[in-house]
PDB file of N, CA and C in Angstrom:
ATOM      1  N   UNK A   1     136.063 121.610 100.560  1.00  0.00           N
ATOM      2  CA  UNK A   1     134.817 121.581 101.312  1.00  0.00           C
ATOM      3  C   UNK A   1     135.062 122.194 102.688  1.00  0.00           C
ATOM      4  N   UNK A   2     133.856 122.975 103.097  1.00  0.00           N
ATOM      5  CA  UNK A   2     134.049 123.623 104.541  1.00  0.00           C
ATOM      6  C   UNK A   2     132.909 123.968 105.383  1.00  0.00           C
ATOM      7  N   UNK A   3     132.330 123.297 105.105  1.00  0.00           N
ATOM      8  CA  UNK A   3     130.830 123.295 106.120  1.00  0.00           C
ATOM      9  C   UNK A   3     129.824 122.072 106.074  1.00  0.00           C
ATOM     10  N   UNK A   4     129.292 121.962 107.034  1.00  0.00           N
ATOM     11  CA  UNK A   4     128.544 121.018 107.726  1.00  0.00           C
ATOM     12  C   UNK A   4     127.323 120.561 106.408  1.00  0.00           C
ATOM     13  N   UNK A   5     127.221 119.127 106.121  1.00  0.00           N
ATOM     14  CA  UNK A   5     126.070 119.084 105.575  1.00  0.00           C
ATOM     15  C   UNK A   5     124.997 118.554 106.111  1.00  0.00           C
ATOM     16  N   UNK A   6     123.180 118.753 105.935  1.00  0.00           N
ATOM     17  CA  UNK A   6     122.384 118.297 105.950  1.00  0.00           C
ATOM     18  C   UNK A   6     121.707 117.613 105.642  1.00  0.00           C
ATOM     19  N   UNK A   7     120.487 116.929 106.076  1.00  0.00           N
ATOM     20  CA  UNK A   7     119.678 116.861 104.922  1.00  0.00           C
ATOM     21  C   UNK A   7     118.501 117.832 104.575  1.00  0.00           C
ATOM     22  N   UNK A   8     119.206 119.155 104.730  1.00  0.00           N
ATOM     23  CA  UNK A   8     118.521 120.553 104.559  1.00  0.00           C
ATOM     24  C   UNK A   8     119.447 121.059 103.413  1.00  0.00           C
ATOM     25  N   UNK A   9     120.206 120.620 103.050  1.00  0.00           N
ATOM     26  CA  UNK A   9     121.632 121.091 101.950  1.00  0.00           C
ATOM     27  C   UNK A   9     121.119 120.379 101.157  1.00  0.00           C
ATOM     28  N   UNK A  10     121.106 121.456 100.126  1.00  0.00           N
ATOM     29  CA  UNK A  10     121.011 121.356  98.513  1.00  0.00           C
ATOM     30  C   UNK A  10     121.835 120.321  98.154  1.00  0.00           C
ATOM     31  N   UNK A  11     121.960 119.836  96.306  1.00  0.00           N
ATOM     32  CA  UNK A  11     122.553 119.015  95.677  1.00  0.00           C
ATOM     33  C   UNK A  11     123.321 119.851  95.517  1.00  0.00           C
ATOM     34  N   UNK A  12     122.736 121.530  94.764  1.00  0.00           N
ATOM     35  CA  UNK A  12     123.810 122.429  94.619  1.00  0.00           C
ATOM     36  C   UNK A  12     124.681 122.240  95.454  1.00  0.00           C
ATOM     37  N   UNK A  13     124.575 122.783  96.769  1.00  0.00           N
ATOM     38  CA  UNK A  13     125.257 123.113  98.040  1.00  0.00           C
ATOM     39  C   UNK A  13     126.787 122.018  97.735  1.00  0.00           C
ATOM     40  N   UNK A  14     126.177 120.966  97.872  1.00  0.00           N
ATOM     41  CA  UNK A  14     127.030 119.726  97.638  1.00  0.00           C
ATOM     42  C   UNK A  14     127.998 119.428  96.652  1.00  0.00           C
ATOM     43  N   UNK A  15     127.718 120.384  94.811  1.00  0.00           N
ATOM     44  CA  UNK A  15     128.221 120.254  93.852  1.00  0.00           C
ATOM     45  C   UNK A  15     129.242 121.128  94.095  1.00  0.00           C
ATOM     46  N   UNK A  16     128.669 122.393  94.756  1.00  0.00           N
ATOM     47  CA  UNK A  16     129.452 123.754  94.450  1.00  0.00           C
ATOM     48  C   UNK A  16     130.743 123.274  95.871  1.00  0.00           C
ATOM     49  N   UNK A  17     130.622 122.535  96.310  1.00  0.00           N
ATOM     50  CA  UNK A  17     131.745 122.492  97.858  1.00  0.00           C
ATOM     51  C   UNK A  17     132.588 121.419  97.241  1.00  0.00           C
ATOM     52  N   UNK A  18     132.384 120.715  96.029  1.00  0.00           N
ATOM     53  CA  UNK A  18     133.130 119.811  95.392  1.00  0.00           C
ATOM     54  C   UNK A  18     133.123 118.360  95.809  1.00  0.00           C
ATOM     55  N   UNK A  19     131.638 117.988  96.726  1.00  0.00           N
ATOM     56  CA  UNK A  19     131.877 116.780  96.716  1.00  0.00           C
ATOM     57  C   UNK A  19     131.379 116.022  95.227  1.00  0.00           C
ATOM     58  N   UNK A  20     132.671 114.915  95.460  1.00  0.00           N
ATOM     59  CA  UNK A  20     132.889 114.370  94.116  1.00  0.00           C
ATOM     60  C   UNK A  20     131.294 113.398  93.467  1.00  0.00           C
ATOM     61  N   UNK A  21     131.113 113.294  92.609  1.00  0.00           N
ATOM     62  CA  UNK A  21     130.099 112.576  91.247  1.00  0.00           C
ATOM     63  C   UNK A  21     130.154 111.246  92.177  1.00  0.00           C
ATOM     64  N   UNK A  22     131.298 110.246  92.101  1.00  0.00           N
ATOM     65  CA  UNK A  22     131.732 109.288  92.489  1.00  0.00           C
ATOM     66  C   UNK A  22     130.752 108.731  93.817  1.00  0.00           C
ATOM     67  N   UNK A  23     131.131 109.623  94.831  1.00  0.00           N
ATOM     68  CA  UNK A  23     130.620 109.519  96.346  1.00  0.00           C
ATOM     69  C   UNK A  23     129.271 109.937  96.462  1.00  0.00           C
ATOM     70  N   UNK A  24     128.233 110.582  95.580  1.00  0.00           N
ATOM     71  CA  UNK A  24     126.840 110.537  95.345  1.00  0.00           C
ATOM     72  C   UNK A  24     126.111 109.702  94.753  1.00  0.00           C
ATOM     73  N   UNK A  25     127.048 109.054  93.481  1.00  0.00           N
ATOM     74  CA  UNK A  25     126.752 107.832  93.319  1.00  0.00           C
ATOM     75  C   UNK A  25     126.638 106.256  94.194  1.00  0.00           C
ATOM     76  N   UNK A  26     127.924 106.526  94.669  1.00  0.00           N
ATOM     77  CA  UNK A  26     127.968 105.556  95.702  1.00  0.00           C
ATOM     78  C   UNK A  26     126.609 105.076  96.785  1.00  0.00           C
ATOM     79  N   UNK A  27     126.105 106.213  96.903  1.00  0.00           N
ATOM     80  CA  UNK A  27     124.620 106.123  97.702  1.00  0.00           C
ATOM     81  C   UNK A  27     123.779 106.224  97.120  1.00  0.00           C
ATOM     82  N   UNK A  28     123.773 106.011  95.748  1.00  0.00           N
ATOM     83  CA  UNK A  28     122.304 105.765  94.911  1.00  0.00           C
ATOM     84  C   UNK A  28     121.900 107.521  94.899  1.00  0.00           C
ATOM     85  N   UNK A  29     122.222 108.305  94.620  1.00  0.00           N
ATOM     86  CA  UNK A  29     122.061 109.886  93.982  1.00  0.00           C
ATOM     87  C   UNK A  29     121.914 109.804  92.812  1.00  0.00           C
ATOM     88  N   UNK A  30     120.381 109.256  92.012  1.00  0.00           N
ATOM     89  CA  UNK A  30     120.224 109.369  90.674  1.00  0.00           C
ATOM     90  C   UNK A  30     120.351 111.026  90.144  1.00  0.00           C
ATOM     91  N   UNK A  31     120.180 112.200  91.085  1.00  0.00           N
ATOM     92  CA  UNK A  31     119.914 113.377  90.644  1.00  0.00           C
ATOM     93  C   UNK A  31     121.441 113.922  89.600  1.00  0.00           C
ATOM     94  N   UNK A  32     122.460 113.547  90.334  1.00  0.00           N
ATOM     95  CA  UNK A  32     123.595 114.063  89.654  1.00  0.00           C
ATOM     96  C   UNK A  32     123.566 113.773  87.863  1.00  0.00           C
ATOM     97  N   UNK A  33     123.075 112.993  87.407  1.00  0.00           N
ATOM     98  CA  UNK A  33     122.811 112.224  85.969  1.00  0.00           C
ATOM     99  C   UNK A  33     121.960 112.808  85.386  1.00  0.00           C
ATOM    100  N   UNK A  34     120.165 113.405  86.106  1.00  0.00           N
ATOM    101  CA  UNK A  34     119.614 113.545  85.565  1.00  0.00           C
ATOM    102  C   UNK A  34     119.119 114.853  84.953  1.00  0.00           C
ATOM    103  N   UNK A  35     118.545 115.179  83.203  1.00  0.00           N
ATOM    104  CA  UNK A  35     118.930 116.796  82.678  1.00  0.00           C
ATOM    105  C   UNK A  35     118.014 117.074  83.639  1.00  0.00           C
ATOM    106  N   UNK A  36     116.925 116.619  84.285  1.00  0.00           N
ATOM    107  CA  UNK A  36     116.111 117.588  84.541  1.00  0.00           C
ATOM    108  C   UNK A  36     116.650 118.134  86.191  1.00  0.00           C
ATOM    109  N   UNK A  37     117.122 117.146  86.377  1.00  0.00           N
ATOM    110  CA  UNK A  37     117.712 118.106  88.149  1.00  0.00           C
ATOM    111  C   UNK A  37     118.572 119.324  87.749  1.00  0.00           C
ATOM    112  N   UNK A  38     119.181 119.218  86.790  1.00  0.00           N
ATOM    113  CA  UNK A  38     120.188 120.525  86.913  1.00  0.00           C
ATOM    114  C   UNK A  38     118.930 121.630  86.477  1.00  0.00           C
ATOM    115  N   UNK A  39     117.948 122.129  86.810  1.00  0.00           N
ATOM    116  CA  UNK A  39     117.211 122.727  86.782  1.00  0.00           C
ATOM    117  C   UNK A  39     116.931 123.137  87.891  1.00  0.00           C
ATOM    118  N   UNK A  40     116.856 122.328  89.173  1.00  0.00           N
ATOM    119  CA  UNK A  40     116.458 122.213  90.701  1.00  0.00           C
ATOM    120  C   UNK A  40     117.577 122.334  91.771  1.00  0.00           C
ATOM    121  N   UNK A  41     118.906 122.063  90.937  1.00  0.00           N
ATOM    122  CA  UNK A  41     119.381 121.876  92.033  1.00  0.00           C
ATOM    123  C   UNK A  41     120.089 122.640  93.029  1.00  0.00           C
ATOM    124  N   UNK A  42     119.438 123.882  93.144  1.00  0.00           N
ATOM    125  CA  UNK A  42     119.506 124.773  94.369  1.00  0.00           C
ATOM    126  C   UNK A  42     118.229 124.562  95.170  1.00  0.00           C
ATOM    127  N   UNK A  43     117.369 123.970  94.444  1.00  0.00           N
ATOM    128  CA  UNK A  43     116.102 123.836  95.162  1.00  0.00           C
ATOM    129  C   UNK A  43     115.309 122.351  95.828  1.00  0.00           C
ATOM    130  N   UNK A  44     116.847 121.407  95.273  1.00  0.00           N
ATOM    131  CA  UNK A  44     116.863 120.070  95.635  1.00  0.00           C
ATOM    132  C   UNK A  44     117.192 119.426  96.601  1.00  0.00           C
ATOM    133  N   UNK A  45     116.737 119.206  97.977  1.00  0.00           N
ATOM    134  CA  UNK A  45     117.445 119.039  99.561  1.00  0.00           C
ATOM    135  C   UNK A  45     117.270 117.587  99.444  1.00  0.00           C
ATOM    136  N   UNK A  46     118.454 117.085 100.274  1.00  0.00           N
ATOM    137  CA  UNK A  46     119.056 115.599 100.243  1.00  0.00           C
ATOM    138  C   UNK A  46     117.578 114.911 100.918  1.00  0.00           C
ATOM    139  N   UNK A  47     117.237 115.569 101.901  1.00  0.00           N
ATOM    140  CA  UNK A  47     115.759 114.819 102.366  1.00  0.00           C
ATOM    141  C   UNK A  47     114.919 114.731 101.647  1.00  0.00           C
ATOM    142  N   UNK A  48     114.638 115.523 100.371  1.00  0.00           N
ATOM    143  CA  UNK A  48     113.877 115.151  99.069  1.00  0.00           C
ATOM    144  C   UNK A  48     114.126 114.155  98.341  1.00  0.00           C
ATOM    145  N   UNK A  49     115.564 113.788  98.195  1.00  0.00           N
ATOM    146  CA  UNK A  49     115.676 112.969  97.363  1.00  0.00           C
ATOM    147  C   UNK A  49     115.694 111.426  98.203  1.00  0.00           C
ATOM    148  N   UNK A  50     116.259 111.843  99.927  1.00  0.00           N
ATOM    149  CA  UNK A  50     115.642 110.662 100.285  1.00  0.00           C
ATOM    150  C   UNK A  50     114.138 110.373 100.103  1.00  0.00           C
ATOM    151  N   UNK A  51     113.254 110.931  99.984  1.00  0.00           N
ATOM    152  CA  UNK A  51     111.904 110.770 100.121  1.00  0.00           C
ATOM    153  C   UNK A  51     111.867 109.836  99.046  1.00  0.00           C
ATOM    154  N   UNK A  52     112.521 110.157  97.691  1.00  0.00           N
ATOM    155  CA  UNK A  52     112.015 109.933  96.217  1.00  0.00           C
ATOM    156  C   UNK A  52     112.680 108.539  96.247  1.00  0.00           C
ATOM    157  N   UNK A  53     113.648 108.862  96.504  1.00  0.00           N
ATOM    158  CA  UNK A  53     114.522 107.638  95.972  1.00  0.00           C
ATOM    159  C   UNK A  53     114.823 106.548  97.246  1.00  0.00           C
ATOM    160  N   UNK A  54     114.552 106.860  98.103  1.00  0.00           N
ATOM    161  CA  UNK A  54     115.297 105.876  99.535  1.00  0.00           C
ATOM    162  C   UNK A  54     116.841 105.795  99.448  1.00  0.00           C
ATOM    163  N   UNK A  55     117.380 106.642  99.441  1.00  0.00           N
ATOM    164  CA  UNK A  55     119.259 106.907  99.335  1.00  0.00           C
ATOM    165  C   UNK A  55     119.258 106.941 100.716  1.00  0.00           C
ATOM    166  N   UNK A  56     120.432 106.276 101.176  1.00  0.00           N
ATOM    167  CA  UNK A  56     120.821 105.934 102.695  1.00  0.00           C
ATOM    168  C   UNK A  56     121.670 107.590 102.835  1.00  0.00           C
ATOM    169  N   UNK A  57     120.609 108.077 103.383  1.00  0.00           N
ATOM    170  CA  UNK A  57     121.112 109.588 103.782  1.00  0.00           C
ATOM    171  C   UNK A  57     121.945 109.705 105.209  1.00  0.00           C
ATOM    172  N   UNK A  58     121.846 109.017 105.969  1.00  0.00           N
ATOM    173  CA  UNK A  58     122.580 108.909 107.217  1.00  0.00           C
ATOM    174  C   UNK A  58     124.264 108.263 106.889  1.00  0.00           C
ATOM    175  N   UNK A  59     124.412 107.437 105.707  1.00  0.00           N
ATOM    176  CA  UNK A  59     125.568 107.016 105.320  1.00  0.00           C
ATOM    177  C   UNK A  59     126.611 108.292 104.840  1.00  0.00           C
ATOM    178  N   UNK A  60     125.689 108.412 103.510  1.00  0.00           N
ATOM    179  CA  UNK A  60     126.071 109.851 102.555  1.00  0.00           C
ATOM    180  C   UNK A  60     126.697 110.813 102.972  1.00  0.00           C
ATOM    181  N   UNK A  61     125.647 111.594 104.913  1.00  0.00           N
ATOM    182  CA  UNK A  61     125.962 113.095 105.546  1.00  0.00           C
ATOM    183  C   UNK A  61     127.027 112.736 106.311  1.00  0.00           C
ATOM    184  N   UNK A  62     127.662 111.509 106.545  1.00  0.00           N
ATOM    185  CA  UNK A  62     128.371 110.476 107.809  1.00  0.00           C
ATOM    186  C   UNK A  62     129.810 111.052 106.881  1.00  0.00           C
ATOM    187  N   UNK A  63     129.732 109.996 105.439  1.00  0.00           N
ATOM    188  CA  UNK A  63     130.932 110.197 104.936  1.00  0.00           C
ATOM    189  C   UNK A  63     131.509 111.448 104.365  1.00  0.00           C
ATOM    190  N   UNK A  64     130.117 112.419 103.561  1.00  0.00           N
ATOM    191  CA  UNK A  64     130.687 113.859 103.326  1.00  0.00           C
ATOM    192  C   UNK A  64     131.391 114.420 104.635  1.00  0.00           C
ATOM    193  N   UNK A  65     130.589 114.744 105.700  1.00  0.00           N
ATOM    194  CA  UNK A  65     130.949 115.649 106.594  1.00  0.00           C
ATOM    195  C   UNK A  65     132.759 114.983 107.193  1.00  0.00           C
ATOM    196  N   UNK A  66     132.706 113.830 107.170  1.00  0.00           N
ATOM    197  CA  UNK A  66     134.210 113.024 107.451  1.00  0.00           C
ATOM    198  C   UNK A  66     135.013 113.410 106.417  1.00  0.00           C
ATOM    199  N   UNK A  67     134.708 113.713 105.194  1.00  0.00           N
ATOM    200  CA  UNK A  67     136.269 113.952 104.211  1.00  0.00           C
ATOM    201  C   UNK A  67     135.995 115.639 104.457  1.00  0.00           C
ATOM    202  N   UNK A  68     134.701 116.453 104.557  1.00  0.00           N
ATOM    203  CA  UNK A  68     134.659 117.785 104.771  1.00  0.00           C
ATOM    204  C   UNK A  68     135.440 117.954 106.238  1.00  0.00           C
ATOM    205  N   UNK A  69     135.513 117.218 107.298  1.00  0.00           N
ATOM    206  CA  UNK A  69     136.298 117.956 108.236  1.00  0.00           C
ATOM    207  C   UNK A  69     137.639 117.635 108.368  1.00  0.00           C
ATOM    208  N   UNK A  70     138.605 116.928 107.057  1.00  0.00           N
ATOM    209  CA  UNK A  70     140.052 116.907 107.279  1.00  0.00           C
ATOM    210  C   UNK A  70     140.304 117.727 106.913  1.00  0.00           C
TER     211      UNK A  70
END
């Protein structure tokens, strides 16, 4: 991983930089599971799915961006 995430960053964004299944789950990220997101998910921004789902997005961008900047 090597860049800053948002909640303007895709699920893609997020899959393709290798953050792990595990740590999206951890914050309630039903999208990773579901067939129909892998359809969206370049077009799927973490603030969407906070909208949908209420996923603690301030936790999520806290801990990605902390294992993305070692």
């Amino acid at each position: 991983m090597a860049k800053k995430f948002t909640e303007e960053s895709t699920l893609g964004e997020l899959l393709n930089e290798g953050v792990p299944f595990e740590l999206l789950s951890k914050y309630g990220v039903p999208c990773v599971t579901c067939p129909m997101a892998q359809f969206e998910l370049n077009n799927l921004k973490l603030k969407d799915i906070k909208n949908f789902y209420g996923i603690d997005i301030e936790g999520l961008l806290k801990e990605i961006n902390k294992e993305n900047s070692k």
